[in-house]
C-alpha atoms as a PDB file:
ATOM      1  CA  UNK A   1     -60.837  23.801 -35.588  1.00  0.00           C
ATOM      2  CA  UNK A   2     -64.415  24.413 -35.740  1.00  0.00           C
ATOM      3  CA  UNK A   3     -66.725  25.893 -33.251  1.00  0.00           C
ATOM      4  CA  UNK A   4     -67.062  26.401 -29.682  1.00  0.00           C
ATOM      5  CA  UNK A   5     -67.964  22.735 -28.682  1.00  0.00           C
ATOM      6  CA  UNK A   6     -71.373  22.207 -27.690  1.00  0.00           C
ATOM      7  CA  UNK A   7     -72.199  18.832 -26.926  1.00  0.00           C
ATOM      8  CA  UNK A   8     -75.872  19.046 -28.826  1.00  0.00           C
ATOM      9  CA  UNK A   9     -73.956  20.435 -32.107  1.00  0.00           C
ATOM     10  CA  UNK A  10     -72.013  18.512 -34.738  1.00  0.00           C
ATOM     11  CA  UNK A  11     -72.465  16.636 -38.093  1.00  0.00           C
ATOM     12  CA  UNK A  12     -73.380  13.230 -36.624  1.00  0.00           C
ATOM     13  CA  UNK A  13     -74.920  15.837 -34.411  1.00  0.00           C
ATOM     14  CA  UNK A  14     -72.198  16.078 -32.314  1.00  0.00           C
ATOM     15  CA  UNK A  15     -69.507  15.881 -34.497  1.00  0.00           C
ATOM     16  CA  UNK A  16     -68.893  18.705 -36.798  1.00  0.00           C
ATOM     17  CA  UNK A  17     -71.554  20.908 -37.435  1.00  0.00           C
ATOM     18  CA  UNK A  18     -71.053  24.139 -35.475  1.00  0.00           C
ATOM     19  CA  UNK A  19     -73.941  26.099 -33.793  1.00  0.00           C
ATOM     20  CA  UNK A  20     -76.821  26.672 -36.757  1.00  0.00           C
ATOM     21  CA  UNK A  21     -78.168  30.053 -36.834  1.00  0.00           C
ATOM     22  CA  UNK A  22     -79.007  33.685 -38.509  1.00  0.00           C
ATOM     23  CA  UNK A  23     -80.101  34.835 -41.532  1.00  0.00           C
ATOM     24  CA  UNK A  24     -81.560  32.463 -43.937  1.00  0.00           C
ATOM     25  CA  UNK A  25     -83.895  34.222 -45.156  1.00  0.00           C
ATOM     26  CA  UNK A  26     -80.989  36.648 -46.816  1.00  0.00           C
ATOM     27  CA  UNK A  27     -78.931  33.220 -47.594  1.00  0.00           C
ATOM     28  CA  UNK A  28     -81.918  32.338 -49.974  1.00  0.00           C
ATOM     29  CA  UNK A  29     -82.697  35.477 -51.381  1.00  0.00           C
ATOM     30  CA  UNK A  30     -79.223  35.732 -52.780  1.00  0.00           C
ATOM     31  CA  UNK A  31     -78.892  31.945 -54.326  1.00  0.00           C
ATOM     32  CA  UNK A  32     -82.519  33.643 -55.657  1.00  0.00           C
ATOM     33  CA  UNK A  33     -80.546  36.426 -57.541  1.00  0.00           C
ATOM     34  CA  UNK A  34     -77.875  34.273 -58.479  1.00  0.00           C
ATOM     35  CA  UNK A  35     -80.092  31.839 -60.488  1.00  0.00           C
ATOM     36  CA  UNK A  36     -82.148  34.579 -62.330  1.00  0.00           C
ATOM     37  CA  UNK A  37     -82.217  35.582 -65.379  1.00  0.00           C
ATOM     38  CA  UNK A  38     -79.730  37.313 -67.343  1.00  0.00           C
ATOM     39  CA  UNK A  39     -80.487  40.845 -68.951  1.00  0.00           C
ATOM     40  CA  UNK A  40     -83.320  43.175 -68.128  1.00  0.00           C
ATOM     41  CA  UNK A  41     -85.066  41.738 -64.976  1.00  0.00           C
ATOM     42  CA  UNK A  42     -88.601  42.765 -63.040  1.00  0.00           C
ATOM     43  CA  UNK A  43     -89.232  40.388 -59.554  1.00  0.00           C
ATOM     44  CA  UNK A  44     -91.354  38.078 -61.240  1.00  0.00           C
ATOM     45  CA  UNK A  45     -88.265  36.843 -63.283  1.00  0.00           C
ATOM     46  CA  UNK A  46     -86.505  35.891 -60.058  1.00  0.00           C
ATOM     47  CA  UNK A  47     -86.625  31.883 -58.801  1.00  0.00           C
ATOM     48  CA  UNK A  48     -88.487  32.270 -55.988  1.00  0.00           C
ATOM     49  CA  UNK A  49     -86.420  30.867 -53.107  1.00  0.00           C
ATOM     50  CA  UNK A  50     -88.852  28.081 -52.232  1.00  0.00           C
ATOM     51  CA  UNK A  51     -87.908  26.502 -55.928  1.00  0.00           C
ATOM     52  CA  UNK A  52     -84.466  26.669 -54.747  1.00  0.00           C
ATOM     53  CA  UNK A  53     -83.239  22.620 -54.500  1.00  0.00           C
ATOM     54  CA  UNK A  54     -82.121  21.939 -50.881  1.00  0.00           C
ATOM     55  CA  UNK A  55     -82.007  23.775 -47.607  1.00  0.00           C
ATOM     56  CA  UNK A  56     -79.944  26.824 -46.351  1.00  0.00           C
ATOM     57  CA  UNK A  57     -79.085  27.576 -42.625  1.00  0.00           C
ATOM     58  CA  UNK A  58     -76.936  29.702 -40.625  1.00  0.00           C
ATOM     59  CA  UNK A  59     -75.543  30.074 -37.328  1.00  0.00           C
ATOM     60  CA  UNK A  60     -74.225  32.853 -34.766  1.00  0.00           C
ATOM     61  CA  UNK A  61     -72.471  31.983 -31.447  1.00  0.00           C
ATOM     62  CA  UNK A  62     -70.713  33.998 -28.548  1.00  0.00           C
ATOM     63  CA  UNK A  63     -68.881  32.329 -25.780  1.00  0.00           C
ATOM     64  CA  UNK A  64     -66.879  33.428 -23.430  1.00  0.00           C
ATOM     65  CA  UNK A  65     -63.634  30.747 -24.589  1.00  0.00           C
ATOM     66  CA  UNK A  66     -63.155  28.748 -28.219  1.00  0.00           C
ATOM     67  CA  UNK A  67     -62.270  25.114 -26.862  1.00  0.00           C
ATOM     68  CA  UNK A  68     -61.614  22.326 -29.664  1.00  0.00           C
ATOM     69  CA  UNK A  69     -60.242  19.086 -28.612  1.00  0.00           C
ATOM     70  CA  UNK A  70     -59.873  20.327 -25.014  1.00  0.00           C
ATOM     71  CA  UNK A  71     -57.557  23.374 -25.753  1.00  0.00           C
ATOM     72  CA  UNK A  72     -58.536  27.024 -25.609  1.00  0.00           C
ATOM     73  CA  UNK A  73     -58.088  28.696 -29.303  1.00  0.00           C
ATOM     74  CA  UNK A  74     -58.691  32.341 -28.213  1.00  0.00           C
ATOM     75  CA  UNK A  75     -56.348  32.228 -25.509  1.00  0.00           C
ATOM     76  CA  UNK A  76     -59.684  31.826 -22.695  1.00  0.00           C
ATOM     77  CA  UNK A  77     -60.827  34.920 -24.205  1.00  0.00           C
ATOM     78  CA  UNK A  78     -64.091  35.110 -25.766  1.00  0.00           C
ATOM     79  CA  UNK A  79     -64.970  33.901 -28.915  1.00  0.00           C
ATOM     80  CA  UNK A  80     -67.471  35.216 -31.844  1.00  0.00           C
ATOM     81  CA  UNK A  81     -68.352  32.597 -34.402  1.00  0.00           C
ATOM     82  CA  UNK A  82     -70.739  31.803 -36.968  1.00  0.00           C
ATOM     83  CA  UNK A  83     -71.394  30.295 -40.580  1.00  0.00           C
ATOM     84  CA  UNK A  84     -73.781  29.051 -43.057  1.00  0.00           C
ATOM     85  CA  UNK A  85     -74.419  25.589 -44.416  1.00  0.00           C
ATOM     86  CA  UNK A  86     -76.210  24.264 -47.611  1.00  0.00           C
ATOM     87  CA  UNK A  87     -77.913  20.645 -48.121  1.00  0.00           C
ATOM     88  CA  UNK A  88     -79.068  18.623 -51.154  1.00  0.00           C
ATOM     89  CA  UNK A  89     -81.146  15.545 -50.708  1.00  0.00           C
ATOM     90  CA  UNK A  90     -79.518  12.520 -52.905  1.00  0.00           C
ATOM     91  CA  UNK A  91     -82.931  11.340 -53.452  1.00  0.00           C
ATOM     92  CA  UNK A  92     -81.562   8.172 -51.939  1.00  0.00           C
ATOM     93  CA  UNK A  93     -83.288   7.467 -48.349  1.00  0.00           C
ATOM     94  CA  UNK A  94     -83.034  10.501 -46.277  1.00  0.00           C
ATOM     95  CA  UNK A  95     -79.058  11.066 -47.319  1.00  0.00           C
ATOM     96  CA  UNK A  96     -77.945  14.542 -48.323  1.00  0.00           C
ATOM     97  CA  UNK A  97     -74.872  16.082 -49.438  1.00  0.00           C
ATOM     98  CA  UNK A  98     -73.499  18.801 -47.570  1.00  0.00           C
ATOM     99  CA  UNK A  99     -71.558  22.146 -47.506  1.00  0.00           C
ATOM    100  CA  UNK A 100     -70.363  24.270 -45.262  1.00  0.00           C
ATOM    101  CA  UNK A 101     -68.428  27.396 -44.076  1.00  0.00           C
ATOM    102  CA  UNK A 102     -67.645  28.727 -40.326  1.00  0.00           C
ATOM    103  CA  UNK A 103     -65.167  31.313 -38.759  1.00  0.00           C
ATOM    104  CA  UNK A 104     -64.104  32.156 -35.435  1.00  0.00           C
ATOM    105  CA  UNK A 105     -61.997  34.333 -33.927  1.00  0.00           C
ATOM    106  CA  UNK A 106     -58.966  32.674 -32.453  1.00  0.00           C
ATOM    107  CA  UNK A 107     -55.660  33.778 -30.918  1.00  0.00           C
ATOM    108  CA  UNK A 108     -52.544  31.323 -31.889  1.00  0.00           C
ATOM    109  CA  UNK A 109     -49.171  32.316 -32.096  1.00  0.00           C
ATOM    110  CA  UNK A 110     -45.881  30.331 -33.833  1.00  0.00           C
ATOM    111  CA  UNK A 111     -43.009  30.939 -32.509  1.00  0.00           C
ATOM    112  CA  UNK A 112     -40.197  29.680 -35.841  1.00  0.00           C
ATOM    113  CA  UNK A 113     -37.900  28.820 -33.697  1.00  0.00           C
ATOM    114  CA  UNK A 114     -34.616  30.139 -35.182  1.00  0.00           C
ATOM    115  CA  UNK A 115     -32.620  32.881 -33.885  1.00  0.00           C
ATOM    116  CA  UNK A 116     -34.337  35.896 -34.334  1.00  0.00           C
ATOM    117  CA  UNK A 117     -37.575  34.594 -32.388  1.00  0.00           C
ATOM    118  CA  UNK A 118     -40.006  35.793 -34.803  1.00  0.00           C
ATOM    119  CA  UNK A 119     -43.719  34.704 -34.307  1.00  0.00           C
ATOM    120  CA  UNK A 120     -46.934  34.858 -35.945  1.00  0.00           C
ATOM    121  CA  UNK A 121     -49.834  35.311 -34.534  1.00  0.00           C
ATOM    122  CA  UNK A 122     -53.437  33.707 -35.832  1.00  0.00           C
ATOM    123  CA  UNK A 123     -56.604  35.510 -35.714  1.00  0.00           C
ATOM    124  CA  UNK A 124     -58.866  34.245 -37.922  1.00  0.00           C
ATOM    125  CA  UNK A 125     -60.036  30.861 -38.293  1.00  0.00           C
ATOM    126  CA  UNK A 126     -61.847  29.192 -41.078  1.00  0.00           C
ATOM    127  CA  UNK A 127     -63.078  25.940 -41.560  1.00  0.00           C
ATOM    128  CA  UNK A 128     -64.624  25.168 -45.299  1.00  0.00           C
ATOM    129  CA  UNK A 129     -66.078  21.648 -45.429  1.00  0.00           C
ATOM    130  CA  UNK A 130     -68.634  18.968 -47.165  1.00  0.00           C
ATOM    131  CA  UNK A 131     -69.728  15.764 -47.144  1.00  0.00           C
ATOM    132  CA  UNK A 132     -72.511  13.010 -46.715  1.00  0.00           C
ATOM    133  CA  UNK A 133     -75.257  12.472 -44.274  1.00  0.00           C
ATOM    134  CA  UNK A 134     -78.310  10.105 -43.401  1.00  0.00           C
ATOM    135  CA  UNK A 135     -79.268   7.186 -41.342  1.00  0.00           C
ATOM    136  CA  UNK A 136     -79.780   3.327 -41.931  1.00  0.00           C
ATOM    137  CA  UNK A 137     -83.071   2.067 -41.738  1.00  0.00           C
ATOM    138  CA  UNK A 138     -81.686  -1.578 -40.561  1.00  0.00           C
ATOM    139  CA  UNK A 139     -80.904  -0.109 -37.474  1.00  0.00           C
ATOM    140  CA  UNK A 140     -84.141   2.342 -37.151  1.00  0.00           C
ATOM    141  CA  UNK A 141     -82.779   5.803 -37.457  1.00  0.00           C
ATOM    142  CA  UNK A 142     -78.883   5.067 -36.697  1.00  0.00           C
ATOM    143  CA  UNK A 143     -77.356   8.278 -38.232  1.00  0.00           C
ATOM    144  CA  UNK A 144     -73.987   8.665 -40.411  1.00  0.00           C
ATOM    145  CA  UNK A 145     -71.863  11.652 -41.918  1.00  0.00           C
ATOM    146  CA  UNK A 146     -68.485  11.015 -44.022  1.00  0.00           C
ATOM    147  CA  UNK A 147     -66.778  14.114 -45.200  1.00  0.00           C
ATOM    148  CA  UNK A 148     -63.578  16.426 -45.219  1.00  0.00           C
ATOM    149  CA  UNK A 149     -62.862  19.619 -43.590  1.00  0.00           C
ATOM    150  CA  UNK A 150     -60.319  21.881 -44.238  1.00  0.00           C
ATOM    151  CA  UNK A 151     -58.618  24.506 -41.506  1.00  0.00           C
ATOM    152  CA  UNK A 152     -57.638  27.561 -42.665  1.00  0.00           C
ATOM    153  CA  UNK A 153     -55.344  30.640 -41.223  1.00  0.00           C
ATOM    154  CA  UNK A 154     -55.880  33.979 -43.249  1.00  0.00           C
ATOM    155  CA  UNK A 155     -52.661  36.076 -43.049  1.00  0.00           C
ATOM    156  CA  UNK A 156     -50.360  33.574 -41.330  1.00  0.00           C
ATOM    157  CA  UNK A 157     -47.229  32.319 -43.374  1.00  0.00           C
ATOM    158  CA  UNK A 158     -47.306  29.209 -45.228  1.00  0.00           C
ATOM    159  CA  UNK A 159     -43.965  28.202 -43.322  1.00  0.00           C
ATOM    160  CA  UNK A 160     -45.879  27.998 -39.545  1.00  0.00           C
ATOM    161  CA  UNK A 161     -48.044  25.086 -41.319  1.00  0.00           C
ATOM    162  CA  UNK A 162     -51.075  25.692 -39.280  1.00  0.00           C
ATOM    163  CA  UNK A 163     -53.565  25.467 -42.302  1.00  0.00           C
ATOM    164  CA  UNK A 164     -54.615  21.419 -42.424  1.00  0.00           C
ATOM    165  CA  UNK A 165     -57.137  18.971 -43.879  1.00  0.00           C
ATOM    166  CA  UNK A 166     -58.847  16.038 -42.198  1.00  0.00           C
ATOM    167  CA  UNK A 167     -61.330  13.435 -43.437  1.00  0.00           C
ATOM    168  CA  UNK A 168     -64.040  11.887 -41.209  1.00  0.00           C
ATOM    169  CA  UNK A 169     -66.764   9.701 -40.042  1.00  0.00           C
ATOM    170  CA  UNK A 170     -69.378   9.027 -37.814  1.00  0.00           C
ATOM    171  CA  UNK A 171     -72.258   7.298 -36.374  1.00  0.00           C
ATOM    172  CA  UNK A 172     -75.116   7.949 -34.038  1.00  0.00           C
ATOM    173  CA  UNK A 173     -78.307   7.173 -32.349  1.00  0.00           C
ATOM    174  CA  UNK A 174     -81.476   7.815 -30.429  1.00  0.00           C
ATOM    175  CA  UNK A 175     -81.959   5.463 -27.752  1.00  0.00           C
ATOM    176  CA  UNK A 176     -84.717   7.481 -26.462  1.00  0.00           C
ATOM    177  CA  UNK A 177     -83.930   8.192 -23.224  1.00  0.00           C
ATOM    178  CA  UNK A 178     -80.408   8.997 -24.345  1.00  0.00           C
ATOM    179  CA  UNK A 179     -77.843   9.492 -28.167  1.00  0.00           C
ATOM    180  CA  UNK A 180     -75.172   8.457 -28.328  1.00  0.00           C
ATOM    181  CA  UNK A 181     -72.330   9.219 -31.122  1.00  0.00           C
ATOM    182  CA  UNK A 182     -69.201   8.468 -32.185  1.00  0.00           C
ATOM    183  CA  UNK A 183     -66.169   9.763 -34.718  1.00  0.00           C
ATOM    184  CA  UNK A 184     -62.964   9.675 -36.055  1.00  0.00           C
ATOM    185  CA  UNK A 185     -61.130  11.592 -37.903  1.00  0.00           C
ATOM    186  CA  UNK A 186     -57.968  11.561 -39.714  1.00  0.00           C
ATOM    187  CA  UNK A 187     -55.005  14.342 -40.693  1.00  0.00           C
ATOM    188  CA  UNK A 188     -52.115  13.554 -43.063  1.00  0.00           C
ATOM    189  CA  UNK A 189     -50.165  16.390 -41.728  1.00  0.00           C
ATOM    190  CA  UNK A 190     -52.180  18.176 -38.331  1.00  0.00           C
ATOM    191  CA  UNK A 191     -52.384  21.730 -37.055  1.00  0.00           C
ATOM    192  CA  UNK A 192     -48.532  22.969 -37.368  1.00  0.00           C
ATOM    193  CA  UNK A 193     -47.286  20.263 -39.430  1.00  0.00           C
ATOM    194  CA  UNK A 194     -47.170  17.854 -36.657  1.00  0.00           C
ATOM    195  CA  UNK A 195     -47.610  15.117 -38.850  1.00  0.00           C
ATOM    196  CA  UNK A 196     -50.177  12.455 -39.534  1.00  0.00           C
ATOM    197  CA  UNK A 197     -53.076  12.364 -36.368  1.00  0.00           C
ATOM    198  CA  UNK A 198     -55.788  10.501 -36.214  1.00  0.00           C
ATOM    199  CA  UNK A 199     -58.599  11.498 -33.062  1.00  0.00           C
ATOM    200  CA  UNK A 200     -61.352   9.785 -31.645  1.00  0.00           C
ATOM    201  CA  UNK A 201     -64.281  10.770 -29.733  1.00  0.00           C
ATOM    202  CA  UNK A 202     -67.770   9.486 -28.316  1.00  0.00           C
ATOM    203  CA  UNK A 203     -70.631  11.547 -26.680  1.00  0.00           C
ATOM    204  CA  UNK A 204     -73.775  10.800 -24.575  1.00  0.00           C
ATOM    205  CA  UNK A 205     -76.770  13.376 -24.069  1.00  0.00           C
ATOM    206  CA  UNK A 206     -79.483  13.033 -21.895  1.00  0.00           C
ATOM    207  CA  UNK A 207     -82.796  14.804 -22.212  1.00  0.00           C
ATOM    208  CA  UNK A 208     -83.932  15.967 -18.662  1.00  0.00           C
ATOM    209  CA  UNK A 209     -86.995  18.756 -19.069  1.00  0.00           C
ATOM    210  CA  UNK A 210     -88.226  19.836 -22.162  1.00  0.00           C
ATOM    211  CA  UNK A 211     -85.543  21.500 -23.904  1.00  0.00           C
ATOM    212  CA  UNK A 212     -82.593  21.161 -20.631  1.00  0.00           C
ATOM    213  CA  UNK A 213     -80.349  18.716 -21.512  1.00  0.00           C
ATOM    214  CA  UNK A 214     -77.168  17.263 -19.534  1.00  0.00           C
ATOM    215  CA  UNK A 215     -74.007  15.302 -21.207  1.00  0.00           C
ATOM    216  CA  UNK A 216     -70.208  14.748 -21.828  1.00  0.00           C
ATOM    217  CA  UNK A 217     -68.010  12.983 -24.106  1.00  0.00           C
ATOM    218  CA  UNK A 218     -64.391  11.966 -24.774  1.00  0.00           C
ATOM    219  CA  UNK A 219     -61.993  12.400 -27.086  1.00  0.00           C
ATOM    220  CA  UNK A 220     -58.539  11.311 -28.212  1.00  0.00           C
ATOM    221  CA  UNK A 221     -55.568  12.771 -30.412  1.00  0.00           C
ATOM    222  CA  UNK A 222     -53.165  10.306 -31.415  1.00  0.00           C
ATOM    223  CA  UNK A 223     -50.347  12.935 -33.218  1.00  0.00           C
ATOM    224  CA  UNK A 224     -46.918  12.617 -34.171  1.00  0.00           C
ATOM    225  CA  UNK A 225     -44.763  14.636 -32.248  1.00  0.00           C
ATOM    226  CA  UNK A 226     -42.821  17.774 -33.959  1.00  0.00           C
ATOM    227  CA  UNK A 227     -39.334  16.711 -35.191  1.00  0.00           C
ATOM    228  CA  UNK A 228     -39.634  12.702 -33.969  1.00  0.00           C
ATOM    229  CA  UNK A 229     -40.903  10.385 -36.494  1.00  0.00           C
ATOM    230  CA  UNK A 230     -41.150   7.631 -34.089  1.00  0.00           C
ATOM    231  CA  UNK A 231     -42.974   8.610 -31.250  1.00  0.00           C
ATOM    232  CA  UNK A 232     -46.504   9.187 -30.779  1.00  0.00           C
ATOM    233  CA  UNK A 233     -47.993  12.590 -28.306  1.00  0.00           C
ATOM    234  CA  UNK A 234     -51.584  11.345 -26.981  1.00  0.00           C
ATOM    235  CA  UNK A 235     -53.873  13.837 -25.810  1.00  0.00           C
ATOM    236  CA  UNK A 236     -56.899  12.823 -24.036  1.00  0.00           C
ATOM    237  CA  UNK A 237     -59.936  15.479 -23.431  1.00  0.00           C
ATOM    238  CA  UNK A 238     -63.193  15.556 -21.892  1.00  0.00           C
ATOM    239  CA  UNK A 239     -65.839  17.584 -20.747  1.00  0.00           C
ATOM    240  CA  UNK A 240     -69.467  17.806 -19.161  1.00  0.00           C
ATOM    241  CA  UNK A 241     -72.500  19.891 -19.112  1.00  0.00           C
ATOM    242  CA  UNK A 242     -75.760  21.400 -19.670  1.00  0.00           C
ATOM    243  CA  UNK A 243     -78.134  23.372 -21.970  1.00  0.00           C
ATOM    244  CA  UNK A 244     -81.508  24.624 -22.523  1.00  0.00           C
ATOM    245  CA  UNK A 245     -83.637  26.304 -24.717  1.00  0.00           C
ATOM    246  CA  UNK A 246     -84.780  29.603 -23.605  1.00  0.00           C
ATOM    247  CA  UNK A 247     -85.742  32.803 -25.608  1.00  0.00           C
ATOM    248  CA  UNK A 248     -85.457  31.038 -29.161  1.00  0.00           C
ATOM    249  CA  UNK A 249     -81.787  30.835 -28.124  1.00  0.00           C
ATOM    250  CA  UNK A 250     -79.748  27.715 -27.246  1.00  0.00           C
ATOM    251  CA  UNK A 251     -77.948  28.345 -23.793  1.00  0.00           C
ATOM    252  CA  UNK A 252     -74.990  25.775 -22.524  1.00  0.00           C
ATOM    253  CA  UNK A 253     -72.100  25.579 -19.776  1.00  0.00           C
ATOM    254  CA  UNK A 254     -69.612  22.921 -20.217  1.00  0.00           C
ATOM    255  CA  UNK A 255     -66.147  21.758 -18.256  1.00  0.00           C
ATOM    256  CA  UNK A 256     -63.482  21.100 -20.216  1.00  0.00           C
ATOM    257  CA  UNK A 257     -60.543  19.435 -18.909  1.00  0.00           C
ATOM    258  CA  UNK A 258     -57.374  17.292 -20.623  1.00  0.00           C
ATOM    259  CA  UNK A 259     -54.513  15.073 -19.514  1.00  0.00           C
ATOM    260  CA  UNK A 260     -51.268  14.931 -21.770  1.00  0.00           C
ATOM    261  CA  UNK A 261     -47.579  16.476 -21.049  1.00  0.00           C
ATOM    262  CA  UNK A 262     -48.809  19.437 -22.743  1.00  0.00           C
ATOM    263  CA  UNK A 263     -50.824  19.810 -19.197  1.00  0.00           C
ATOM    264  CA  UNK A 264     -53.863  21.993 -20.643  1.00  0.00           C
ATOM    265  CA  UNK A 265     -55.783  22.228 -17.957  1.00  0.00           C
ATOM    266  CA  UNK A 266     -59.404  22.955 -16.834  1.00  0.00           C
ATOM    267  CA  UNK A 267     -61.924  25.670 -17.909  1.00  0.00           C
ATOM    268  CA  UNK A 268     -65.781  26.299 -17.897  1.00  0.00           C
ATOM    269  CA  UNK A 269     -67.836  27.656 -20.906  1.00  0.00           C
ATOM    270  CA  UNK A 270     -70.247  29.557 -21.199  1.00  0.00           C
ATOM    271  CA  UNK A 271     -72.197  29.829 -24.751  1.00  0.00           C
ATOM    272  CA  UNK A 272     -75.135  31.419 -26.071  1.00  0.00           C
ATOM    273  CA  UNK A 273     -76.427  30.466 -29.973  1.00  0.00           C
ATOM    274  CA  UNK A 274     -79.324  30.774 -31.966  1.00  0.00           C
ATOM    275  CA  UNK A 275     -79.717  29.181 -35.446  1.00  0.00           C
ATOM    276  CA  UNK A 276     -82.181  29.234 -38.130  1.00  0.00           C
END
């Protein structure tokens, strides 16, 4: 379930993109290697990796708790994540098409609830995903990203259904003195087979001093429950913070708190990224 939130990261900005960091230097070398030549081969027969269509990037993150949609995914320990991303301009405006991969480490267990009490436990997350960016010059810059990301679980059983799929959208925009963005996205079958889901979300960041920043957003997860296909478990989540840049790395702390009769509770963040 993607990334350690950070309310400067994500596709519309905000909304999906984790943090953007490491190597690419290495990430273009090997598309280089990949595209040259076949047989006998001296450098010069390599593409160099500035004729490489598009743009590569890669990120690395350590926080000190995963939180997606207001709930802890490492059990409030920390988290290590990172992934790399690839772009193609359509040629169309300033829309691209996107890929992308991230991990995490996460700890989730499933209990199967039959008699023996057997339970698997989830330590790995991966989220593969792609889709389509750009803004709308009517509106001066207002940004938009469609696409579908899938959540997977190496090593747990097909039967705890955690692996899922969800399509989404979003907008966003500069005012200047403040962005703002918003999202949906939508789940024929959510995390543990709850069923179809649909969750909503907005964000606000200000820009204080330089590269310190200060925001929050909201989100909502309208799921069915497990086992009742007639009524509806809403979660609400929120949370507020800061960042800076500092180092050539991007420092936050964020409060993260929900209300549903899950009762999730509270927690602070601390992250540290860096992203090339």
């Amino acid at each position: 379930m993607v990334q350690t939130e950070s309310m400067s990261s994500s596709p519309v900005n905000t909304w999906r993109a984790p943090f953007r960091a490491m190597g690419l230097g290495a990430v273009a070398m090997a598309g280089a290697i990949c595209l040259a030549w076949p047989g006998n081969s001296s450098a010069q027969d390599f593409l160099p990796p500035s004729d490489i269509p598009g743009e590569f990037s890669a990120n690395v993150a350590l926080s000190t708790d995963y939180i997606y949609r207001g709930v802890t995914q490492s059990d409030h320990s920390p988290a290590l994540s990172g992934g790399f991303d690839y772009s193609l301009p359509t040629g169309a405006g300033d829309s691209a098409f996107y890929v992308g991969v991230w991990g995490s480490n996460i700890e989730q267990t499933y209990n199967y609830g039959d008699e023996t009490g057997a339970t698997t436990t989830a330590n790995i997350e991966l989220d593969i995903y792609g889709g389509l960016s750009g803004s709308l010059p009517v509106a001066d810059g207002l940004g938009w990203d469609i696409g579908a990301i899938h959540y997977k679980y190496p090593g747990v059983p097909s039967a705890s259904k955690f692996d899922f799929t969800e399509v989404y959208g979003g907008l966003g925009y500069d005012f200047g003195l403040f962005s703002l963005e918003a999202s949906v996205a939508y789940s024929p079958d959510y995390f543990s087979g709850i069923g179809p889901s649909l969750y909503a979300s907005s964000a606000a960041t200000i820009p204080v001093y330089k590269s310190f920043y200060v925001g929050g957003g909201f989100g909502r997860l309208m799921s069915l429950k497990p086992n009742d296909g007639k009524s509806f478990e809403q979660i609400s989540d929120w949370h507020a913070g800061g960042g800076l840049t500092l180092l050539g790395l991007d420092w936050s702390v964020t409060y993260y708190d929900t209300k549903s009769t899950s009762n999730y509770g509270s927690t602070v963040v601390g992250a540290v990224a860096a992203s090339f």
